[in-house]
N, C-alpha and C. Protein backbone atom coordinates (compact mmCIF):
# COMPACT_ATOMS: atom_id res chain seq x y z
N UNK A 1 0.83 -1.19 0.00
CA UNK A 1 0.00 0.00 0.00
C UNK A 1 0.88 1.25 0.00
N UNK A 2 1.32 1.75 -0.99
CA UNK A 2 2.22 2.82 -1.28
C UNK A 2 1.71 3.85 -1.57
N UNK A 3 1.57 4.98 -0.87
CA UNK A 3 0.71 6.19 -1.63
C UNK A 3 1.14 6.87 -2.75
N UNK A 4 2.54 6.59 -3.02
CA UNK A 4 2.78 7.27 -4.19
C UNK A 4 2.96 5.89 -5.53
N UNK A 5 1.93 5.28 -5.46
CA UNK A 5 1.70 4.26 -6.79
C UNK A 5 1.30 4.42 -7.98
N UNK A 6 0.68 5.49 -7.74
CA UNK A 6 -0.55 6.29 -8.88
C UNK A 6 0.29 7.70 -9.55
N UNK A 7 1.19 7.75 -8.99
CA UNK A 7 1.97 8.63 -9.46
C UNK A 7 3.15 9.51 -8.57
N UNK A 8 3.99 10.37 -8.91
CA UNK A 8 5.16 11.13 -8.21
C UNK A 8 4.52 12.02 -7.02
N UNK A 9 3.50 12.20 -6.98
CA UNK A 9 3.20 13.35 -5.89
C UNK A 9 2.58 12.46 -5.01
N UNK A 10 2.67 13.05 -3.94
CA UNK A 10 2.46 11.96 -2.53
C UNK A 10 0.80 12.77 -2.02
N UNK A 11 -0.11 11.48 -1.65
CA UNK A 11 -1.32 11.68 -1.30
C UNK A 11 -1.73 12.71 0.34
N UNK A 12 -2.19 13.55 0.16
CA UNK A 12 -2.62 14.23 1.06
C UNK A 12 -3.53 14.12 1.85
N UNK A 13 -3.40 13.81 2.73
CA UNK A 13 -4.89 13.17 3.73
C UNK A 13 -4.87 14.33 4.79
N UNK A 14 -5.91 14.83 5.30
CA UNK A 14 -6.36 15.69 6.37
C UNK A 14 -7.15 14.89 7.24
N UNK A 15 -6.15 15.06 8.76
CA UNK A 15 -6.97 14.03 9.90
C UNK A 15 -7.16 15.37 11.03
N UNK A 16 -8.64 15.43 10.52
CA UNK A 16 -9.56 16.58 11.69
C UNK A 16 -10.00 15.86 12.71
N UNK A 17 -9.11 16.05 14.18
CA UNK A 17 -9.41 15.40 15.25
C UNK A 17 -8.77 16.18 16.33
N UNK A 18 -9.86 16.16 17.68
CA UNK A 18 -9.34 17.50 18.31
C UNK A 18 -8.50 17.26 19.72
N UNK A 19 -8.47 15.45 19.21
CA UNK A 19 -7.58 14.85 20.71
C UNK A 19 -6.09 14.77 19.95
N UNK A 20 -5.40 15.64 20.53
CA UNK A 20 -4.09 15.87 19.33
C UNK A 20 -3.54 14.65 19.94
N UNK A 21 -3.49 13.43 20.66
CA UNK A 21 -2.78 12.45 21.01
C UNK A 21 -3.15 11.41 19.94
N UNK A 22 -4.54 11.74 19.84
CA UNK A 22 -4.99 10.74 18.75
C UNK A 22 -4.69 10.94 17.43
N UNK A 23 -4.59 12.08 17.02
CA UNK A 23 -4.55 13.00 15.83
C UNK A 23 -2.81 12.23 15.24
N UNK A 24 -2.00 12.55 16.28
CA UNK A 24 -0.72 12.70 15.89
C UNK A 24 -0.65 11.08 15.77
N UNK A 25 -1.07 10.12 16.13
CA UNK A 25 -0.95 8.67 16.43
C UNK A 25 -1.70 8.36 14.64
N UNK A 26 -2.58 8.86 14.23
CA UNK A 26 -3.15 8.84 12.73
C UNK A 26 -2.14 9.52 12.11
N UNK A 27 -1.23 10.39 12.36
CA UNK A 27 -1.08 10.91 11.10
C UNK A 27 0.67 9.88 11.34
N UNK A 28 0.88 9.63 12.41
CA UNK A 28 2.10 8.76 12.44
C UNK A 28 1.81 7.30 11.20
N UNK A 29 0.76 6.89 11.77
CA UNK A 29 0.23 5.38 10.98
C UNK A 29 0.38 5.66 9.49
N UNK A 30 -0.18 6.82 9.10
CA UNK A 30 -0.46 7.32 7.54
C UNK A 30 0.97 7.85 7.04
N UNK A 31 1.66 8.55 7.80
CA UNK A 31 3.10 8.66 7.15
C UNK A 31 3.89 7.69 6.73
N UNK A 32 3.38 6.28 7.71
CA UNK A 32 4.37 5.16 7.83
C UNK A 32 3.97 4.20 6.02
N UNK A 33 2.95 5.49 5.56
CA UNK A 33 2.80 4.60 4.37
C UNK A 33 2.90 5.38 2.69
N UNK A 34 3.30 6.81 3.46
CA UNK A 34 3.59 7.34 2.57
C UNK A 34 3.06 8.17 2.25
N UNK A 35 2.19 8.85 3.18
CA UNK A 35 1.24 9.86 2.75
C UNK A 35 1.34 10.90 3.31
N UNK A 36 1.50 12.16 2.63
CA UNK A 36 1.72 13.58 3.20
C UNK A 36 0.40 13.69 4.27
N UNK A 37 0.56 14.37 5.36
CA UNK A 37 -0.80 14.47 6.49
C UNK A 37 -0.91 15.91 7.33
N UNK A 38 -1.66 16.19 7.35
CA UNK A 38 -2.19 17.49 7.96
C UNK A 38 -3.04 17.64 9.34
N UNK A 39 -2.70 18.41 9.80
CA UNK A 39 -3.91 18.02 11.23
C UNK A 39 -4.70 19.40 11.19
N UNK A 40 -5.88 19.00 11.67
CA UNK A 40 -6.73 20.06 11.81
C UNK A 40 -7.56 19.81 13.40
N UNK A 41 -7.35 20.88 14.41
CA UNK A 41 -8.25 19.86 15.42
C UNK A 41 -9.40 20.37 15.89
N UNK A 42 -10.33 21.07 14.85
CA UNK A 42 -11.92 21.73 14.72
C UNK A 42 -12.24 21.38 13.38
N UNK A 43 -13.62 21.39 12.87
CA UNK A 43 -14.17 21.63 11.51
C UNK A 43 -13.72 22.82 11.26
N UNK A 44 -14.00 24.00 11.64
CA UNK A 44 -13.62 25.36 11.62
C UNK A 44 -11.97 25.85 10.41
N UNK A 45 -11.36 24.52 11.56
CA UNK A 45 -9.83 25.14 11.30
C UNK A 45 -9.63 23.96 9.56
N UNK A 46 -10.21 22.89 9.60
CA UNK A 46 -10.12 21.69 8.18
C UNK A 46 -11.09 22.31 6.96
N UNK A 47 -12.32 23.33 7.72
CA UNK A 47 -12.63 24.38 6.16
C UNK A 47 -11.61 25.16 5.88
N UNK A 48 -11.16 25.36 6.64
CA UNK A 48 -10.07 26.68 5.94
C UNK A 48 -8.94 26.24 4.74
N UNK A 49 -8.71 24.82 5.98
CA UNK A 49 -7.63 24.13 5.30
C UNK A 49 -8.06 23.48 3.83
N UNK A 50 -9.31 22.93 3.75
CA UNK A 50 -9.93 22.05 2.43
C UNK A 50 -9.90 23.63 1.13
N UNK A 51 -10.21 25.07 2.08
CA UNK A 51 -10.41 25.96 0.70
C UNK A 51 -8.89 26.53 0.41
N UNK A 52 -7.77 26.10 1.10
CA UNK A 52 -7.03 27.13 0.45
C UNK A 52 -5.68 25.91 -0.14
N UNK A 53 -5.69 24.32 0.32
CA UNK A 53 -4.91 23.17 -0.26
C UNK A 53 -5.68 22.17 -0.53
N UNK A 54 -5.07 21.69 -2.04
CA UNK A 54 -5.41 19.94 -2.06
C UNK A 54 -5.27 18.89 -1.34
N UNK A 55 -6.49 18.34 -0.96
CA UNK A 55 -7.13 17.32 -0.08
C UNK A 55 -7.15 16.07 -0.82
N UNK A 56 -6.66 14.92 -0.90
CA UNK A 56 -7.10 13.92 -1.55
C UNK A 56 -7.91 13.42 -0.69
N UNK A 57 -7.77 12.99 0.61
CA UNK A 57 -8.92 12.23 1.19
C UNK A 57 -8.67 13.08 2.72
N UNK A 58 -10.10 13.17 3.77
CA UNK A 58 -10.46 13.23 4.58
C UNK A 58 -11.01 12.36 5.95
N UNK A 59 -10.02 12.50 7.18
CA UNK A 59 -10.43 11.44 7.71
C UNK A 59 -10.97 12.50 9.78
N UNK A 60 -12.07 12.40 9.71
CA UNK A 60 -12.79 13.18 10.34
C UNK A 60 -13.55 12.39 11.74
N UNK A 61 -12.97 12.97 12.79
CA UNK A 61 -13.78 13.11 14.19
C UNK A 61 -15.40 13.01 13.79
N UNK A 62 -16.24 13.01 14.66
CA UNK A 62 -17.35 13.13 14.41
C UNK A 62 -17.61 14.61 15.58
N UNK A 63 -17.42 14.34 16.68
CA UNK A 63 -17.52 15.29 17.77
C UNK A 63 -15.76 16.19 18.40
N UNK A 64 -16.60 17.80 17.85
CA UNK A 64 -15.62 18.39 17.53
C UNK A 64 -16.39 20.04 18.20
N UNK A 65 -14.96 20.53 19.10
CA UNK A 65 -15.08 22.29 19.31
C UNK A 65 -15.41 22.66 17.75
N UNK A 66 -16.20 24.01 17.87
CA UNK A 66 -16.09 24.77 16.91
C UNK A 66 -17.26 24.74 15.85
N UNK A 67 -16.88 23.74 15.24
CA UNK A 67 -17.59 23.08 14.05
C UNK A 67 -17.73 21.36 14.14
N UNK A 68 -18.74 20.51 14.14
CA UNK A 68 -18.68 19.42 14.47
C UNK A 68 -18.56 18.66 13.15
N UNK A 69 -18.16 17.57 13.55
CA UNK A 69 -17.76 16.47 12.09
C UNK A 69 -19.14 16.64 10.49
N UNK A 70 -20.09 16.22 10.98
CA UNK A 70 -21.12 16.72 10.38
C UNK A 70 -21.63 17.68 9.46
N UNK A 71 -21.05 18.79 10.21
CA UNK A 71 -21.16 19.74 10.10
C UNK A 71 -20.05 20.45 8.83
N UNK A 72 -19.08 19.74 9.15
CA UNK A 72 -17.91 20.04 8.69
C UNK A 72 -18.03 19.76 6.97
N UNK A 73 -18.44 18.12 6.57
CA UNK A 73 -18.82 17.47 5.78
C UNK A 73 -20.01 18.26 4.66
N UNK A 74 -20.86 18.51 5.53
CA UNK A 74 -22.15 19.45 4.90
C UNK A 74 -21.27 20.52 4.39
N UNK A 75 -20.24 21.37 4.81
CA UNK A 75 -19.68 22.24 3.87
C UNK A 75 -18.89 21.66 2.97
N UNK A 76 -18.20 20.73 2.86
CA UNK A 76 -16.99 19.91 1.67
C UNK A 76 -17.63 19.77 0.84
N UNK A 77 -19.06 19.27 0.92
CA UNK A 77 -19.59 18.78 0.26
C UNK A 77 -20.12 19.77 -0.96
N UNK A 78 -20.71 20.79 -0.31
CA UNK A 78 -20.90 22.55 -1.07
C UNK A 78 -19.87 22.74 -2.35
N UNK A 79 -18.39 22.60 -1.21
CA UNK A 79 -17.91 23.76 -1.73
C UNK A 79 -16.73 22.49 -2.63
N UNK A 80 -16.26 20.98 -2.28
CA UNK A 80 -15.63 20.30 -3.18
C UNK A 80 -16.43 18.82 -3.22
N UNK A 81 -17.34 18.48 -4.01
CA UNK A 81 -18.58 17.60 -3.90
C UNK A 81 -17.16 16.15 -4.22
N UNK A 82 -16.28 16.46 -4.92
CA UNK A 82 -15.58 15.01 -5.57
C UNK A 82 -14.88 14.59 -4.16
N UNK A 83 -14.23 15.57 -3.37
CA UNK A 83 -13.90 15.19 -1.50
C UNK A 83 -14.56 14.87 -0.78
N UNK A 84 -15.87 15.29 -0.97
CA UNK A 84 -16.94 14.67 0.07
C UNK A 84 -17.08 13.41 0.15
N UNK A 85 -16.42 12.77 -1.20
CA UNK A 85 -16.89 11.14 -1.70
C UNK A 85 -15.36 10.65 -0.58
N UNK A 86 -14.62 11.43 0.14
CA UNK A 86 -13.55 10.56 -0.08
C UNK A 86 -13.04 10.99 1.51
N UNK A 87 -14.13 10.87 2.34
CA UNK A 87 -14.13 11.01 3.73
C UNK A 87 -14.06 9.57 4.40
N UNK A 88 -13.53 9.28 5.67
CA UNK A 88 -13.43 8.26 6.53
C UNK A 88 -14.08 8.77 8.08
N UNK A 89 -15.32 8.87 8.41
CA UNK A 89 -15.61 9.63 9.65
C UNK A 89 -15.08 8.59 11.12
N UNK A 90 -14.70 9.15 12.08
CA UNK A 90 -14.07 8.38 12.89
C UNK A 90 -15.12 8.66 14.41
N UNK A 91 -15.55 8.14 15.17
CA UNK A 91 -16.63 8.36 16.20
C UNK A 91 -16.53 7.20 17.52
N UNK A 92 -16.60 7.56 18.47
CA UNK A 92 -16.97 7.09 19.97
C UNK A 92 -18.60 6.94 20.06
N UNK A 93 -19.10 7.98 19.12
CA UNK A 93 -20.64 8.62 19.55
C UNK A 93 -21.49 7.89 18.24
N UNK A 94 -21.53 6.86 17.40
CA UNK A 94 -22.09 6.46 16.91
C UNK A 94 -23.70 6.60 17.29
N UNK A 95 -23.65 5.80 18.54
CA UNK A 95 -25.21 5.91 18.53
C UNK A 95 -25.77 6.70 19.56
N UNK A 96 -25.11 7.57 19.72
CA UNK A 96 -25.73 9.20 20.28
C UNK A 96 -26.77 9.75 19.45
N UNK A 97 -27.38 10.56 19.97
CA UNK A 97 -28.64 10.54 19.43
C UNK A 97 -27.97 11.98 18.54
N UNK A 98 -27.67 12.44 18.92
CA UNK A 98 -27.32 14.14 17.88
C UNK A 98 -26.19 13.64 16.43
N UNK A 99 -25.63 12.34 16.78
CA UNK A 99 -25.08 11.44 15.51
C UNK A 99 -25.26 10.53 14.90
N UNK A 100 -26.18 9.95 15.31
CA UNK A 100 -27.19 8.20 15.55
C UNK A 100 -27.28 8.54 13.03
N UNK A 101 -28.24 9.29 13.11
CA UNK A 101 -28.99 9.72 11.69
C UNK A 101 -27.79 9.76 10.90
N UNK A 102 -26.87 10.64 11.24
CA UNK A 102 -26.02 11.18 9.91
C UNK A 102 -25.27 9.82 9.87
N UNK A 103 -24.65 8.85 10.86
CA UNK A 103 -24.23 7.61 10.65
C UNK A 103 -24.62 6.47 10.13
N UNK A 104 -26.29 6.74 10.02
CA UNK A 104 -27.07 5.61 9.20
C UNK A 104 -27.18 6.56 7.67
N UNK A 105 -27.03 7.61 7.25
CA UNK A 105 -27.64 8.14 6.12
C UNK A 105 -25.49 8.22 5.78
N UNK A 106 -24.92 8.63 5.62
CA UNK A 106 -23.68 9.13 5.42
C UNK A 106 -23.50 8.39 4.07
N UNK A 107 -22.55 8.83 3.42
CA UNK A 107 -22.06 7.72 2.03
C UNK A 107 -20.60 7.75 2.39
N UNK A 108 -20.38 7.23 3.64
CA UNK A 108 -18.73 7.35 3.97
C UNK A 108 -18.73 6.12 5.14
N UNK A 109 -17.60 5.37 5.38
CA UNK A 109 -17.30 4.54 6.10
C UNK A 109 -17.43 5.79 7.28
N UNK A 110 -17.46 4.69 8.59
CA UNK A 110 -17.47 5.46 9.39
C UNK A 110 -16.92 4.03 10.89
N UNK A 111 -15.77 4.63 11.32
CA UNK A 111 -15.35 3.55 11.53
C UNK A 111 -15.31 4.04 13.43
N UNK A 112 -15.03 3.16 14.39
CA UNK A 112 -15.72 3.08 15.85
C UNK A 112 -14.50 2.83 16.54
N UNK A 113 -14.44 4.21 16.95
CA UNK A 113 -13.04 4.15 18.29
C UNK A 113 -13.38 3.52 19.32
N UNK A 114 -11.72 2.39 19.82
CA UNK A 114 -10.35 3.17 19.48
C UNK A 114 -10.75 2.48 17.83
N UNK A 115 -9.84 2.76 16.94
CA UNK A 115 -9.67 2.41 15.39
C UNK A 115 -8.25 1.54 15.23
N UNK A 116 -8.24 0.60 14.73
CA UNK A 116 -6.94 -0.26 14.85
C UNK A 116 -6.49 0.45 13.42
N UNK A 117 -5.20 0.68 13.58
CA UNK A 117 -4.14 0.77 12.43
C UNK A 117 -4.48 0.46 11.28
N UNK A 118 -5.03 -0.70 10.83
CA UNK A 118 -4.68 -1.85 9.90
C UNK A 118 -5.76 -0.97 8.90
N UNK A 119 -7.28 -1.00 10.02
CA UNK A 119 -8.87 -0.64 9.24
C UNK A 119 -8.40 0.59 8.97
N UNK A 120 -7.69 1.95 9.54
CA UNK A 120 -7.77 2.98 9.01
C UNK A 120 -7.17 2.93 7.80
N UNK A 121 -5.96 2.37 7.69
CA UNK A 121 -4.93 2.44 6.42
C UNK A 121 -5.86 1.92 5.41
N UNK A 122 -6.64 0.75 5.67
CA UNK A 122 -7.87 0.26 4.54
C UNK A 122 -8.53 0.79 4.08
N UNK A 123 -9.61 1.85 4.77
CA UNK A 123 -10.43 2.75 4.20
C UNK A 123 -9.98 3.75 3.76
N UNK A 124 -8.33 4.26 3.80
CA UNK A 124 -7.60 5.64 3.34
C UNK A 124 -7.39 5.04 2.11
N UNK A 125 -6.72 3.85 1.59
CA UNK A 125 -6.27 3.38 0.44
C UNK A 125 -7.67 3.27 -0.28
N UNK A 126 -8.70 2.66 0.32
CA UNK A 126 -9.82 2.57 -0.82
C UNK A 126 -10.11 3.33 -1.41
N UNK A 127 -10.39 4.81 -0.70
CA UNK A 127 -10.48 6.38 -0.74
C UNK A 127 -9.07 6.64 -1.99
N UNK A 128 -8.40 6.81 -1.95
CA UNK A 128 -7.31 6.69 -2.97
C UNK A 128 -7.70 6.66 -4.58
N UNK A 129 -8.46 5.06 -4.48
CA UNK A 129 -8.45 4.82 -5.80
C UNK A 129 -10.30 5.29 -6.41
N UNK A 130 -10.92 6.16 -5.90
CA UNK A 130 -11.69 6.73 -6.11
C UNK A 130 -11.61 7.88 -7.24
């Protein structure tokens, strides 16, 4: 699983998560495979980041200061509809009731902390060849 297979420029993933222990532990896993990584640790601060650099894929908190995962998504989606396809939402709060809906309706994996290594790198690579 090489991120630079598809070509010379190395894949950009943005991991919006606001527990920077966790954050930095994702973007360690994702470097270890070759992929340029960004942290964002609000929706707030990953719009800014999605309008002003290329995003290949998005891998997103659900519950978040600022701007919540959700929330966050509903704008990507606006403003870069081909990124929206290429989100991984990450959640504790699945079946909380203020996230319960967007987790049954979503068109994105959505995977249930803690998250083992192996499943994130899986759903980032699938996201890839999109």
């Amino acid at each position: 699983m090489d991120a630079n297979s598809n070509g010379s420029r190395k894949r950009h993933v943005l991991v919006v998560e606001d527990d920077l222990d966790v954050a930095a532990y994702y973007k360690e896993v994702l470097q270890t495979q070759g992929y340029e990584v960004s942290l964002a640790p609000d929706g707030a601060e990953a719009l800014r980041h999605v309008a002003a650099n290329h995003t290949d894929a998005v891998i997103c908190d659900l519950q978040m200061p600022k701007l919540e995962g959700d929330l966050f998504y509903a704008a990507v989606e606006r403003m870069h509809p081909a990124l929206a396809r290429r989100f991984v939402f990450i959640t504790g709060l699945a079946d909380s009731e203020r996230f319960s809906q967007f987790v049954r309706t979503v068109n994105a994996p959505v995977l249930h902390k803690p998250v083992h290594h192996l499943a994130l790198l899986v759903e980032v690579a699938r996201l890839m060849v999109r």
